[in-house]
PDB file of N, CA and C in Angstrom:
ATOM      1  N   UNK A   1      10.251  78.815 -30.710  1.00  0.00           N
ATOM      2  CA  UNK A   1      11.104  77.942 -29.950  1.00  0.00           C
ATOM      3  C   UNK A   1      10.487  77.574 -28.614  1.00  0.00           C
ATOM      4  N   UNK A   2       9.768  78.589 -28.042  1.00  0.00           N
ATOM      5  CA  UNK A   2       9.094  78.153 -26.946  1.00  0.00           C
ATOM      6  C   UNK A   2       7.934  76.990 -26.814  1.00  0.00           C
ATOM      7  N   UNK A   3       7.092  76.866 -28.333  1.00  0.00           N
ATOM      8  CA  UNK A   3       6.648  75.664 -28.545  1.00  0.00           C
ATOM      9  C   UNK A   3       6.800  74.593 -28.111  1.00  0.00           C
ATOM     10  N   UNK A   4       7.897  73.830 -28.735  1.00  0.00           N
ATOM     11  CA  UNK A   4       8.516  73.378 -29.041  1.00  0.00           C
ATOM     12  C   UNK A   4       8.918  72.497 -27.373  1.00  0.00           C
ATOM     13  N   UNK A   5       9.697  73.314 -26.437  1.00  0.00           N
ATOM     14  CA  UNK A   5       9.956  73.194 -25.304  1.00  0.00           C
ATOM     15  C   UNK A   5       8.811  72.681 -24.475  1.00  0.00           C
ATOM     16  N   UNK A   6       7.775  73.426 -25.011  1.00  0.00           N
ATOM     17  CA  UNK A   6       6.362  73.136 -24.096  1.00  0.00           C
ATOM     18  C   UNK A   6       5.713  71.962 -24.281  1.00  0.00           C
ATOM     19  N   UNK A   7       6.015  71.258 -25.399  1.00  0.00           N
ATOM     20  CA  UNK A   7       5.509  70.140 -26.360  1.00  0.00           C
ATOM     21  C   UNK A   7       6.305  68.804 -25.628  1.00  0.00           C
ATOM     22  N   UNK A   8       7.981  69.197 -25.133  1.00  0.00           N
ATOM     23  CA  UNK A   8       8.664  68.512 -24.929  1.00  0.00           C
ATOM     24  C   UNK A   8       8.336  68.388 -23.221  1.00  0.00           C
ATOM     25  N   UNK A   9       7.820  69.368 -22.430  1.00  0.00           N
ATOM     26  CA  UNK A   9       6.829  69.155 -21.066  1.00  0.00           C
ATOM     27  C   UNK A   9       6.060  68.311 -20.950  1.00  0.00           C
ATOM     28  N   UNK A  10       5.154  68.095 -22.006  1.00  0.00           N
ATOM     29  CA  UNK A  10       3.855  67.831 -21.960  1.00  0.00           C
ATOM     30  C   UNK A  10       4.277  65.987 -22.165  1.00  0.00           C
ATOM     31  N   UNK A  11       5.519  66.076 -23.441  1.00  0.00           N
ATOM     32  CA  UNK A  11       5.680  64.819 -23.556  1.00  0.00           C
ATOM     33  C   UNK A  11       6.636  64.029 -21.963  1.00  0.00           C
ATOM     34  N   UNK A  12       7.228  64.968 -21.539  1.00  0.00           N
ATOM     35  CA  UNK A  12       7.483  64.509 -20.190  1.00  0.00           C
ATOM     36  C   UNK A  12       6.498  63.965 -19.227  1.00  0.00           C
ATOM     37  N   UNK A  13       5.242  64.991 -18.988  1.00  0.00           N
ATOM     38  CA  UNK A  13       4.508  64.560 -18.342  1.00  0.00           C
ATOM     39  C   UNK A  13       3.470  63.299 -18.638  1.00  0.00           C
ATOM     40  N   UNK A  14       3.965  63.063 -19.802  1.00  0.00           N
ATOM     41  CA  UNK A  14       2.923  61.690 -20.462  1.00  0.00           C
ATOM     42  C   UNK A  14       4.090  60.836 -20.211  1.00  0.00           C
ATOM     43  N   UNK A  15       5.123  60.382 -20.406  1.00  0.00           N
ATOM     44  CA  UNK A  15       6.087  59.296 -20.009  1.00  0.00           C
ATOM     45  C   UNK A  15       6.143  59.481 -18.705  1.00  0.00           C
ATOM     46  N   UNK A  16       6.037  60.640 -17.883  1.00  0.00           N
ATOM     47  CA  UNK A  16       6.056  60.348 -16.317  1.00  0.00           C
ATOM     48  C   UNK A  16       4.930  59.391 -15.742  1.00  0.00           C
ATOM     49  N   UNK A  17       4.278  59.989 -16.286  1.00  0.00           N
ATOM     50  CA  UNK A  17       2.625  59.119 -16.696  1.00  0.00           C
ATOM     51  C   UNK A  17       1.942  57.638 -16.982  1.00  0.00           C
ATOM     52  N   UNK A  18       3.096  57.531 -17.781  1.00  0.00           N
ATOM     53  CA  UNK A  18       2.939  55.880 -18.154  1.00  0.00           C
ATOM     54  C   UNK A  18       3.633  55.564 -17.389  1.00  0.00           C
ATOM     55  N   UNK A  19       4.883  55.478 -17.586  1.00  0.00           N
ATOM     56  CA  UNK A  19       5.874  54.808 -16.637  1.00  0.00           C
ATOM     57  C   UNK A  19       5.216  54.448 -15.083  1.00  0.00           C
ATOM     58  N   UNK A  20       4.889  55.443 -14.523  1.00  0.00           N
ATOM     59  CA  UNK A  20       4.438  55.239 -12.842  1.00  0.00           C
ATOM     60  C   UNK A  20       3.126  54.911 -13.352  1.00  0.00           C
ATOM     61  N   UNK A  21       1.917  54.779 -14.228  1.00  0.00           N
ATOM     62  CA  UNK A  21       1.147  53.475 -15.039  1.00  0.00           C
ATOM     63  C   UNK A  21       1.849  51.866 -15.139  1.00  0.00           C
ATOM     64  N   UNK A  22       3.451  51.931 -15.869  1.00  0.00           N
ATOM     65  CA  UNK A  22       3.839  50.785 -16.090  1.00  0.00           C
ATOM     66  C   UNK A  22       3.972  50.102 -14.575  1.00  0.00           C
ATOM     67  N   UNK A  23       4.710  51.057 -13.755  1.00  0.00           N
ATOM     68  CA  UNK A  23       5.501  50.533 -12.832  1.00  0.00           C
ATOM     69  C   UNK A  23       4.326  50.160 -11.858  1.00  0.00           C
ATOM     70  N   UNK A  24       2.815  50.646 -11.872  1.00  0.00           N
ATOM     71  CA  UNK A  24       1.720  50.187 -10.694  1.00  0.00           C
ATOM     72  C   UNK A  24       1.673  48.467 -11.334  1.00  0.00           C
ATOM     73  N   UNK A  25       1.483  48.973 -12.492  1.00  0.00           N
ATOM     74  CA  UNK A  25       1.148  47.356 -13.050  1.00  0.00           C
ATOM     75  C   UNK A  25       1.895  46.174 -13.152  1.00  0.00           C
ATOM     76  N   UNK A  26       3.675  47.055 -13.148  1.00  0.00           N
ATOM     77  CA  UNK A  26       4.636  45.913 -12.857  1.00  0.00           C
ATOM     78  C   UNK A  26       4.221  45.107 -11.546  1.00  0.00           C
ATOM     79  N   UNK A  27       3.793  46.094 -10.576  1.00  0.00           N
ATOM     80  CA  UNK A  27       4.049  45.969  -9.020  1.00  0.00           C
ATOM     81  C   UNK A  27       2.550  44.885  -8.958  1.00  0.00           C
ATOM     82  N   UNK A  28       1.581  45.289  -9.503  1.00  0.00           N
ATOM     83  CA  UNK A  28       0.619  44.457  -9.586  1.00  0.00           C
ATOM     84  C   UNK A  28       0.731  42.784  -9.829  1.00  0.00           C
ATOM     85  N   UNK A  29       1.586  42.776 -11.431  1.00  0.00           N
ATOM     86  CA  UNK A  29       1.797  41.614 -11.630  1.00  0.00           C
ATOM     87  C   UNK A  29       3.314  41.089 -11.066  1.00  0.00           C
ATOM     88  N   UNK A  30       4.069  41.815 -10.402  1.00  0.00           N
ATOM     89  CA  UNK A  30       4.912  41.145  -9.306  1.00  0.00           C
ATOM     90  C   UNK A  30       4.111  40.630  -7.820  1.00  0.00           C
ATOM     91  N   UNK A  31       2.882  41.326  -7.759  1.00  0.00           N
ATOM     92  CA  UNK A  31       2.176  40.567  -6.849  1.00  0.00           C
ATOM     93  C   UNK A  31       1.503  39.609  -7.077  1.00  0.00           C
ATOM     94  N   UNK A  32       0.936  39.673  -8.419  1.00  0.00           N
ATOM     95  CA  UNK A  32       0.147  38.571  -8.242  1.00  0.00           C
ATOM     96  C   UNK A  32       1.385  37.039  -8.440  1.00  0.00           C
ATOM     97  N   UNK A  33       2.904  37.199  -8.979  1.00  0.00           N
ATOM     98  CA  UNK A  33       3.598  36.150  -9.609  1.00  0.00           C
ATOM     99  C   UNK A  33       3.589  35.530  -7.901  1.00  0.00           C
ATOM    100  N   UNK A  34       4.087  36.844  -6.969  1.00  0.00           N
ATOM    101  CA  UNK A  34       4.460  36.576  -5.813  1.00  0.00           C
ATOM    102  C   UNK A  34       3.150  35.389  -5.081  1.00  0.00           C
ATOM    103  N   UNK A  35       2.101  35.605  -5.371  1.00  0.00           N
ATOM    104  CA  UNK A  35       1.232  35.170  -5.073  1.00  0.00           C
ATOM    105  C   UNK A  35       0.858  33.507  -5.673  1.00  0.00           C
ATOM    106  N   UNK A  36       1.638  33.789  -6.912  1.00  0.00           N
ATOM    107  CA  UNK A  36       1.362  32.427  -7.563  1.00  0.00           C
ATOM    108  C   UNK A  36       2.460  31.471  -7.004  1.00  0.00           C
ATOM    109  N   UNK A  37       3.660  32.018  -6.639  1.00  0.00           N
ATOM    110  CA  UNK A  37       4.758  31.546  -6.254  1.00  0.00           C
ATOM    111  C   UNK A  37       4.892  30.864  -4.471  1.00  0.00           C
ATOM    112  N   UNK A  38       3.775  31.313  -3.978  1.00  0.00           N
ATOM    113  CA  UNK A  38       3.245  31.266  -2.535  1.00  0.00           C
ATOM    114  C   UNK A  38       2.299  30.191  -2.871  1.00  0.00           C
ATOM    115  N   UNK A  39       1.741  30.315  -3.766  1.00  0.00           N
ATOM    116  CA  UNK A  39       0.698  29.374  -4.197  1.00  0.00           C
ATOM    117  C   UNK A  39       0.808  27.933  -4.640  1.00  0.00           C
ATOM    118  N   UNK A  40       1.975  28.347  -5.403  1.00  0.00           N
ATOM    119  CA  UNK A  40       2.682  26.892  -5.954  1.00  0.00           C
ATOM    120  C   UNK A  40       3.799  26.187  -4.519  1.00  0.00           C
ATOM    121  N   UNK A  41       4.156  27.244  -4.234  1.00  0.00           N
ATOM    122  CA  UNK A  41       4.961  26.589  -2.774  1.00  0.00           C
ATOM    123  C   UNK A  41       4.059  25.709  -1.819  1.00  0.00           C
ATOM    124  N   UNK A  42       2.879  26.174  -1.496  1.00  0.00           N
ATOM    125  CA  UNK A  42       1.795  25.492  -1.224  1.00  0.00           C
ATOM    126  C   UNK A  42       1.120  24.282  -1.611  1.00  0.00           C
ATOM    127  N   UNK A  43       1.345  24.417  -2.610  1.00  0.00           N
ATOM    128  CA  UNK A  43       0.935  23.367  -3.905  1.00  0.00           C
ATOM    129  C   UNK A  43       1.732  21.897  -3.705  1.00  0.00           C
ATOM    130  N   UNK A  44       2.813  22.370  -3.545  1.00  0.00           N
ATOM    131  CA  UNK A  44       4.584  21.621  -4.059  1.00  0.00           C
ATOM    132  C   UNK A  44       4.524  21.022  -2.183  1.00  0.00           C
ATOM    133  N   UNK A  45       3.989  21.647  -1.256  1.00  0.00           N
ATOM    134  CA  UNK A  45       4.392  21.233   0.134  1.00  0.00           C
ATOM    135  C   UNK A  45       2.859  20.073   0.512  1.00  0.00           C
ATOM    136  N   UNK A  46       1.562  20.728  -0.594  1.00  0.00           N
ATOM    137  CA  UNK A  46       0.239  20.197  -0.190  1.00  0.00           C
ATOM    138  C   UNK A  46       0.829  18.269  -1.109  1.00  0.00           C
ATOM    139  N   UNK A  47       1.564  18.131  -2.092  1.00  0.00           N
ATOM    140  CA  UNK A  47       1.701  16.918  -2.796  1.00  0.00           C
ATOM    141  C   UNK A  47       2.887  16.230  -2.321  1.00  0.00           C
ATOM    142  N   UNK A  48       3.840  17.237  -1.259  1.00  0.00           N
ATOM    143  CA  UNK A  48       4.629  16.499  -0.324  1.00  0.00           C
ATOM    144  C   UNK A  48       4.085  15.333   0.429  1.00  0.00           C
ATOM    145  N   UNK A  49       3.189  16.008   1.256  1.00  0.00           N
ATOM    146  CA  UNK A  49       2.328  15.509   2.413  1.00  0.00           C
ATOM    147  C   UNK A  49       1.601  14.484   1.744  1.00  0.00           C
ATOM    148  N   UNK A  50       0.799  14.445   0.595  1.00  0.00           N
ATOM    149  CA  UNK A  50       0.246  13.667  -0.104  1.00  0.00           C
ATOM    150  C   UNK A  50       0.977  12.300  -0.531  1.00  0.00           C
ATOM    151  N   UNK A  51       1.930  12.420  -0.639  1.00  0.00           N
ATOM    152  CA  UNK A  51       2.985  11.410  -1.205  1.00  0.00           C
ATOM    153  C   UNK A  51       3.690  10.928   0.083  1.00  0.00           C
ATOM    154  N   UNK A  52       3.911  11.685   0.977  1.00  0.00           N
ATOM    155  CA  UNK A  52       4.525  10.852   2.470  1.00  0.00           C
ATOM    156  C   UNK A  52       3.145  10.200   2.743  1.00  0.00           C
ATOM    157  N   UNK A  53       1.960  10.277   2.851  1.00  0.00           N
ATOM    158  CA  UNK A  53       0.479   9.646   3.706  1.00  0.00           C
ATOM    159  C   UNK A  53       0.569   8.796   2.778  1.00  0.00           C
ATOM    160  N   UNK A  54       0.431   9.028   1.191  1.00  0.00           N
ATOM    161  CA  UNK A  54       0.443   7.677   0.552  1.00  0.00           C
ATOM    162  C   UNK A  54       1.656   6.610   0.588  1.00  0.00           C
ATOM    163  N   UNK A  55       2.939   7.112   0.710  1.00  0.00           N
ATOM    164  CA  UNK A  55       4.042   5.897   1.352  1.00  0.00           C
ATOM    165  C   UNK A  55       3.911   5.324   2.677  1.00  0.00           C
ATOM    166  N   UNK A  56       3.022   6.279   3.735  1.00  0.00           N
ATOM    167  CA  UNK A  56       2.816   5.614   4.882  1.00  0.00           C
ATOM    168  C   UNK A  56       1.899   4.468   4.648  1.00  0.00           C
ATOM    169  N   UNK A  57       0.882   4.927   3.769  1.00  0.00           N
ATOM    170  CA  UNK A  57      -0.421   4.091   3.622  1.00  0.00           C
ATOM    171  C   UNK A  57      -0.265   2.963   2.929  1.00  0.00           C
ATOM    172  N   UNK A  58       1.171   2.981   2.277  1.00  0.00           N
ATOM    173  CA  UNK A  58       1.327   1.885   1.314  1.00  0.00           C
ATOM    174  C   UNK A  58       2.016   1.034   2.246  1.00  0.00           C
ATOM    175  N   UNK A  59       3.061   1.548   3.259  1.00  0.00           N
ATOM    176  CA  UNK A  59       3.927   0.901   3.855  1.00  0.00           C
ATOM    177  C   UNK A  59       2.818   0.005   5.148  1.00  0.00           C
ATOM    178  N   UNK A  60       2.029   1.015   5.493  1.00  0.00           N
ATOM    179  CA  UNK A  60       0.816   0.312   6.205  1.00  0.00           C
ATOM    180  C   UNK A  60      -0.298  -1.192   5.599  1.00  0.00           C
ATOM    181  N   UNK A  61      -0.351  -0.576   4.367  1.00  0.00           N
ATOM    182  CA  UNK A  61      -1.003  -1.509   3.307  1.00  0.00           C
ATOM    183  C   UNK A  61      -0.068  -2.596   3.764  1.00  0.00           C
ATOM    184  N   UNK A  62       0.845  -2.539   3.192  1.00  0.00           N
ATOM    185  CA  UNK A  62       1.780  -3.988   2.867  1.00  0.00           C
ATOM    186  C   UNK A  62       1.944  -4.839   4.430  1.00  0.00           C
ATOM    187  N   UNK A  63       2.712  -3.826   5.597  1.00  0.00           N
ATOM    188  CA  UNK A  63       2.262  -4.511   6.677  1.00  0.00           C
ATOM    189  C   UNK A  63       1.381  -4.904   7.496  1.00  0.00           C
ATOM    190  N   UNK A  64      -0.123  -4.483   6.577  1.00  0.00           N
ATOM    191  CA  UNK A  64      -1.086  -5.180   6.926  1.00  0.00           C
ATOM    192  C   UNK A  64      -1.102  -7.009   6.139  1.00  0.00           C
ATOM    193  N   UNK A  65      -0.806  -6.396   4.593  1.00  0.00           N
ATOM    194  CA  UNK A  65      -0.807  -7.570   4.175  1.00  0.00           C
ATOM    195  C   UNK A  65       0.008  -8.791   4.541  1.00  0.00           C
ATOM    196  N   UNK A  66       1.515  -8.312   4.636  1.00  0.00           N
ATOM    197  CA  UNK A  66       1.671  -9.614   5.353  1.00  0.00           C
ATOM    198  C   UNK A  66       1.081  -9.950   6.504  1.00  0.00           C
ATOM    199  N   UNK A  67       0.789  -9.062   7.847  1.00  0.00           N
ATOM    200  CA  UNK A  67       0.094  -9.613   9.172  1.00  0.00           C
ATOM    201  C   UNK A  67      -1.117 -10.596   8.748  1.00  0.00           C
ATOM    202  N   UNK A  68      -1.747 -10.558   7.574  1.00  0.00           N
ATOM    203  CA  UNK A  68      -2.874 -11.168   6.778  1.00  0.00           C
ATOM    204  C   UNK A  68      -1.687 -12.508   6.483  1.00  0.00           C
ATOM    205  N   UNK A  69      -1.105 -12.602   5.908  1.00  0.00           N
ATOM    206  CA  UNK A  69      -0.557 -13.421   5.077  1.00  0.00           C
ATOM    207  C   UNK A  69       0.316 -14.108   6.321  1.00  0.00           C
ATOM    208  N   UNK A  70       0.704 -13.767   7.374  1.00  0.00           N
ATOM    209  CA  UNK A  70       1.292 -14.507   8.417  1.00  0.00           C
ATOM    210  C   UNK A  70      -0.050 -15.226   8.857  1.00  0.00           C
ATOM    211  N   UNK A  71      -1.000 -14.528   9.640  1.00  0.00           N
ATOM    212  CA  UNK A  71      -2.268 -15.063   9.784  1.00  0.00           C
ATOM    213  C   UNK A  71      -2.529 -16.495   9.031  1.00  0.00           C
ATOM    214  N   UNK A  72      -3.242 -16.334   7.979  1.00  0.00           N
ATOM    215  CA  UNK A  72      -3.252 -17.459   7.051  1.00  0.00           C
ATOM    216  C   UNK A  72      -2.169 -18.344   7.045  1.00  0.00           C
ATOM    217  N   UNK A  73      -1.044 -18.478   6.913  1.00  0.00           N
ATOM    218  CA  UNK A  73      -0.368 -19.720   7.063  1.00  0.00           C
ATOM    219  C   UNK A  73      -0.341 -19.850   8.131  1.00  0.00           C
ATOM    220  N   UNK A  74      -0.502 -19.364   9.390  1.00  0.00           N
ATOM    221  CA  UNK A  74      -0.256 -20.152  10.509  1.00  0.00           C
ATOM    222  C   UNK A  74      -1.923 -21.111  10.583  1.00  0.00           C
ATOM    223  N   UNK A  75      -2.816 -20.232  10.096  1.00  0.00           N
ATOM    224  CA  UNK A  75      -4.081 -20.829  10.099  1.00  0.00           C
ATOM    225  C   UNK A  75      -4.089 -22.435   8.885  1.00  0.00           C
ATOM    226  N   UNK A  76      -2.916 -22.439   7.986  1.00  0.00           N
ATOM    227  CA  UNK A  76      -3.048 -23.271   7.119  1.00  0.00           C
ATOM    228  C   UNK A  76      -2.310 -24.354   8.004  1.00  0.00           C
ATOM    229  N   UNK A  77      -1.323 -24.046   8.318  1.00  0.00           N
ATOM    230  CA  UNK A  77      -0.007 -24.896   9.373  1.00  0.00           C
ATOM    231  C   UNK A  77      -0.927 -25.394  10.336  1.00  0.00           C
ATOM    232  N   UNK A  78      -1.884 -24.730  11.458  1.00  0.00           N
ATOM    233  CA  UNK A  78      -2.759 -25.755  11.788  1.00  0.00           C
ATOM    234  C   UNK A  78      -3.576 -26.500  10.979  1.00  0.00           C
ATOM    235  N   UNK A  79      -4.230 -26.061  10.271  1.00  0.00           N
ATOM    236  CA  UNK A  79      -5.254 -26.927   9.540  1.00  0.00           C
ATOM    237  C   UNK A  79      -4.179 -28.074   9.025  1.00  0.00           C
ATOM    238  N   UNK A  80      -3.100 -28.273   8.624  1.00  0.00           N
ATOM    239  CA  UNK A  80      -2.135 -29.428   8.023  1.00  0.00           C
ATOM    240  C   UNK A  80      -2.184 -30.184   8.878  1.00  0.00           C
ATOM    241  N   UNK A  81      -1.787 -29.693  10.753  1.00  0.00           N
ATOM    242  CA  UNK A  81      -1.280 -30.451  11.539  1.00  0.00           C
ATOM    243  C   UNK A  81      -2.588 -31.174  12.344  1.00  0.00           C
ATOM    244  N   UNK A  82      -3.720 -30.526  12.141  1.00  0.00           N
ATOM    245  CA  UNK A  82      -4.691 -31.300  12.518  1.00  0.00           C
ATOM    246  C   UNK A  82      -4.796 -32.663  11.472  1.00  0.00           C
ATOM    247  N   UNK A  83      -5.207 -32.415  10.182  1.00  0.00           N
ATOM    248  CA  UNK A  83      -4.707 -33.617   8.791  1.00  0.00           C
ATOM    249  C   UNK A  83      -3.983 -34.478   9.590  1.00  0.00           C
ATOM    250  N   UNK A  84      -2.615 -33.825  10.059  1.00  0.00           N
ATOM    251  CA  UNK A  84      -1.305 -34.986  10.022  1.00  0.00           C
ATOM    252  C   UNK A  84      -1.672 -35.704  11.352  1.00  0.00           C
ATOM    253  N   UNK A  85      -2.586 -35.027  12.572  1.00  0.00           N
ATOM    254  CA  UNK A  85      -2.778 -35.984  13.533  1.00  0.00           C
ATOM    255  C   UNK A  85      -4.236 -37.046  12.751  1.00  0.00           C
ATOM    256  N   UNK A  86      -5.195 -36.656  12.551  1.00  0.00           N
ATOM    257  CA  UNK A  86      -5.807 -37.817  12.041  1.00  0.00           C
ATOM    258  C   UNK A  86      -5.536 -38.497  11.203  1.00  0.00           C
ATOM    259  N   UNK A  87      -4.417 -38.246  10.041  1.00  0.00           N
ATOM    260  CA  UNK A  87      -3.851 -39.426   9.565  1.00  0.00           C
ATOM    261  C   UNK A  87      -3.019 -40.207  10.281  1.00  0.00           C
ATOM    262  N   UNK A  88      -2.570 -39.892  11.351  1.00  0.00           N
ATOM    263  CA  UNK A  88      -1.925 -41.019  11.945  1.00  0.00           C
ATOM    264  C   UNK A  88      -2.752 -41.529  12.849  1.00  0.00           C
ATOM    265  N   UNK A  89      -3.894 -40.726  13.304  1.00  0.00           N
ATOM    266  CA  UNK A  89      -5.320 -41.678  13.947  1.00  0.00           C
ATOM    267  C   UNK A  89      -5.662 -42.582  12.827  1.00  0.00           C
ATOM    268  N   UNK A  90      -5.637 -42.522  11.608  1.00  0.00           N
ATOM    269  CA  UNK A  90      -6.482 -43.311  10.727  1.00  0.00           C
ATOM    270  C   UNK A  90      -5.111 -44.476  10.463  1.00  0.00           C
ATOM    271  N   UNK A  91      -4.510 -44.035  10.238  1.00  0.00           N
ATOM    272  CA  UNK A  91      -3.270 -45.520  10.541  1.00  0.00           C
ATOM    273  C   UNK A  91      -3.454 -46.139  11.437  1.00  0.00           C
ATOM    274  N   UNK A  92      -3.095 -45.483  12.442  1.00  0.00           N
ATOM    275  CA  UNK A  92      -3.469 -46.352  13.503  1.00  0.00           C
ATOM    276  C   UNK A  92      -4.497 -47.431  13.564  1.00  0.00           C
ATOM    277  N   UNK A  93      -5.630 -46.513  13.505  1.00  0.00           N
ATOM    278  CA  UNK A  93      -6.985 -47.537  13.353  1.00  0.00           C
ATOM    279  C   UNK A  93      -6.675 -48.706  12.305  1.00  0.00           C
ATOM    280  N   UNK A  94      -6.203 -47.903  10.561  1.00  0.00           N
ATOM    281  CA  UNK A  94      -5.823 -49.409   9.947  1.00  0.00           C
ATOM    282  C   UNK A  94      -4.784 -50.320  10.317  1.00  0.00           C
ATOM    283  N   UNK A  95      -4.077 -49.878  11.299  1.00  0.00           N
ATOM    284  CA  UNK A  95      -2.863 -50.959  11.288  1.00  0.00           C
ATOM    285  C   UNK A  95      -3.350 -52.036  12.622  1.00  0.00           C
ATOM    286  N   UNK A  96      -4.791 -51.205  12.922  1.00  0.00           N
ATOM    287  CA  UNK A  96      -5.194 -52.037  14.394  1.00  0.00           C
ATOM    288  C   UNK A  96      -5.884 -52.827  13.726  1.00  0.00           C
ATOM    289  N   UNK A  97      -7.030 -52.701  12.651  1.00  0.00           N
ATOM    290  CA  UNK A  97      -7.886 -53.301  11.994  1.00  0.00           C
ATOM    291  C   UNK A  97      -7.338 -54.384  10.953  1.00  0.00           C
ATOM    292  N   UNK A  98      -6.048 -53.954  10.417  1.00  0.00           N
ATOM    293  CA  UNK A  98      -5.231 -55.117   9.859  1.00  0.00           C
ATOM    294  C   UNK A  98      -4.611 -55.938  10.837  1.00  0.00           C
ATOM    295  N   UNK A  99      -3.992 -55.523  12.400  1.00  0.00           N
ATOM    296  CA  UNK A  99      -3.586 -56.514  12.907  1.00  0.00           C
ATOM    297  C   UNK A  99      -4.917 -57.614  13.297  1.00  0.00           C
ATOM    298  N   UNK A 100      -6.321 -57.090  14.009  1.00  0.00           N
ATOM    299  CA  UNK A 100      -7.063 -58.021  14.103  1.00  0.00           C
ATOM    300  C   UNK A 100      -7.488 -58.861  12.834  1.00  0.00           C
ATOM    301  N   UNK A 101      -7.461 -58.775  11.872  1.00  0.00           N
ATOM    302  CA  UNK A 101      -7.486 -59.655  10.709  1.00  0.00           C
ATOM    303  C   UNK A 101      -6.739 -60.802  10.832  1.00  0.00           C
ATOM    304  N   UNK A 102      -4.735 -59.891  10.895  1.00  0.00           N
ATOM    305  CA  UNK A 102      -3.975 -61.000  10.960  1.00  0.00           C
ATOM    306  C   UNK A 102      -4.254 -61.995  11.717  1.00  0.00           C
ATOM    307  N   UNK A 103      -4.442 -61.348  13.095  1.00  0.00           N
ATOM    308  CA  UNK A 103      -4.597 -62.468  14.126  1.00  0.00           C
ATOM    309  C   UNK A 103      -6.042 -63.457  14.148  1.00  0.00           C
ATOM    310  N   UNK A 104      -6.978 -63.002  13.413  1.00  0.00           N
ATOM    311  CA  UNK A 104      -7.943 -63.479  13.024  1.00  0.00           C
ATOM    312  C   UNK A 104      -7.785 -64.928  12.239  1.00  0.00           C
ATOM    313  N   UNK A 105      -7.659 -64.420  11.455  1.00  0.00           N
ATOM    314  CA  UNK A 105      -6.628 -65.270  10.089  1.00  0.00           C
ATOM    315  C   UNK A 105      -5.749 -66.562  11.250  1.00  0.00           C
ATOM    316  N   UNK A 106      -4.524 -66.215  11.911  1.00  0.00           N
ATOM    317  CA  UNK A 106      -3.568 -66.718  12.268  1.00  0.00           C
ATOM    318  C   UNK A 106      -4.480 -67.537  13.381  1.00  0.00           C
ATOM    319  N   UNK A 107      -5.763 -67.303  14.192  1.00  0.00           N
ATOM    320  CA  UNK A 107      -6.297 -67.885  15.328  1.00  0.00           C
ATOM    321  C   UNK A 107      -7.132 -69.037  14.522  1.00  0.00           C
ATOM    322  N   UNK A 108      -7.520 -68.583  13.377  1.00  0.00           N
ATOM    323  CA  UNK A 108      -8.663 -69.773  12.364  1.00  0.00           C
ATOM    324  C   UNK A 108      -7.814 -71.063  12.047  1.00  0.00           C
ATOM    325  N   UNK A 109      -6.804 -70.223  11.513  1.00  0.00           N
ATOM    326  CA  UNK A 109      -5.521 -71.622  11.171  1.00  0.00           C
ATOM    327  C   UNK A 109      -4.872 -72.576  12.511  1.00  0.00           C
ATOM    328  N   UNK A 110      -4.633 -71.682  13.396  1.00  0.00           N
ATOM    329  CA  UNK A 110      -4.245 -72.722  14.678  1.00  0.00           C
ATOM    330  C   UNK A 110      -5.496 -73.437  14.947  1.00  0.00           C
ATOM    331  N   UNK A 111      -6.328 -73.140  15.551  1.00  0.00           N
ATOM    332  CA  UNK A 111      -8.034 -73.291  15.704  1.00  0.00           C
ATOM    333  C   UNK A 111      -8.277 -74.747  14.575  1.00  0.00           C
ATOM    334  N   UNK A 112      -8.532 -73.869  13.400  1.00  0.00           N
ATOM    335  CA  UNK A 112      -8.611 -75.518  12.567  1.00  0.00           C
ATOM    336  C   UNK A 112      -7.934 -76.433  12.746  1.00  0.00           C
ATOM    337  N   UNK A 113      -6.610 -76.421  12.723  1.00  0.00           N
ATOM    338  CA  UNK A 113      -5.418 -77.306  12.656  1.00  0.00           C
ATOM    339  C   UNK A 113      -5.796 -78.015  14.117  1.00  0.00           C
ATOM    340  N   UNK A 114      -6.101 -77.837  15.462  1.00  0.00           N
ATOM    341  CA  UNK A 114      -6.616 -78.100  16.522  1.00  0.00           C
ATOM    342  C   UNK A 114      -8.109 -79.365  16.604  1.00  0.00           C
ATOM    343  N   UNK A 115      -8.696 -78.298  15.827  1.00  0.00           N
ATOM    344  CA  UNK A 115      -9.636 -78.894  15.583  1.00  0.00           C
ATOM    345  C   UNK A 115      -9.836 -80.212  15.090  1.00  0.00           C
ATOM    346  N   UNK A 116      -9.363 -80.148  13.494  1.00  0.00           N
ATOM    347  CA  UNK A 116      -9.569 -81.172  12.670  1.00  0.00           C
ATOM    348  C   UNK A 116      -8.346 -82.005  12.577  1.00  0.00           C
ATOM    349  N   UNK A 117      -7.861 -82.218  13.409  1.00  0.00           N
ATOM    350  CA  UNK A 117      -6.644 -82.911  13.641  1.00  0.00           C
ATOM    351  C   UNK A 117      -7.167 -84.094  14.506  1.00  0.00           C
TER     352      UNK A 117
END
């Protein structure tokens, strides 16, 4: 009977054994989760930042693009209004170059009629 008892020691001291075995290794891989969990928090705060710089950068993008795109039409709006003053220089000129015709015309006919009369 004393066997028996001694057998049931020994098996104590082997489950005391593992167990404080299990429990280093629990503690191990509760550190390392802890670690992954620090890691991923990191992770999750590093693609925060990533995603606010890229909405800044986009929001920057775009109000660059329009400052571009204001640019250009005002640059087109002059370029029109220069057009719209020399077309009315070039009217001008034709409506000066058609009036000396008319009166050309209108001075030949009095002129002849003067003349050959």
């Amino acid at each position: 009977m004393n066997q028996p008892s001694f057998d049931r020691k020994i098996d104590w001291f082997l489950l005391f054994d593992q167990g404080r075995e299990i429990i280093s290794k629990s503690e191990e891989v509760t550190d390392k989760a802890i670690e992954a969990v620090a890691s991923a928090k990191s992770l999750t705060e590093t693609i925060r930042q990533a995603s606010r710089n890229l909405n800044a950068t986009t929001i920057h993008n775009n109000e660059e693009k329009r400052k571009i795109d204001r640019e250009i039409a005002a640059s087109l709006f002059g370029i029109h209004q220069q057009f719209s003053a020399q077309n009315k220089d070039l009217l001008n000129i034709k409506l000066t170059v058609w009036f000396i015709l008319f009166m050309n015309i209108v001075f030949s006919i009095i002129f002849s009629f003067l003349l050959f009369r």
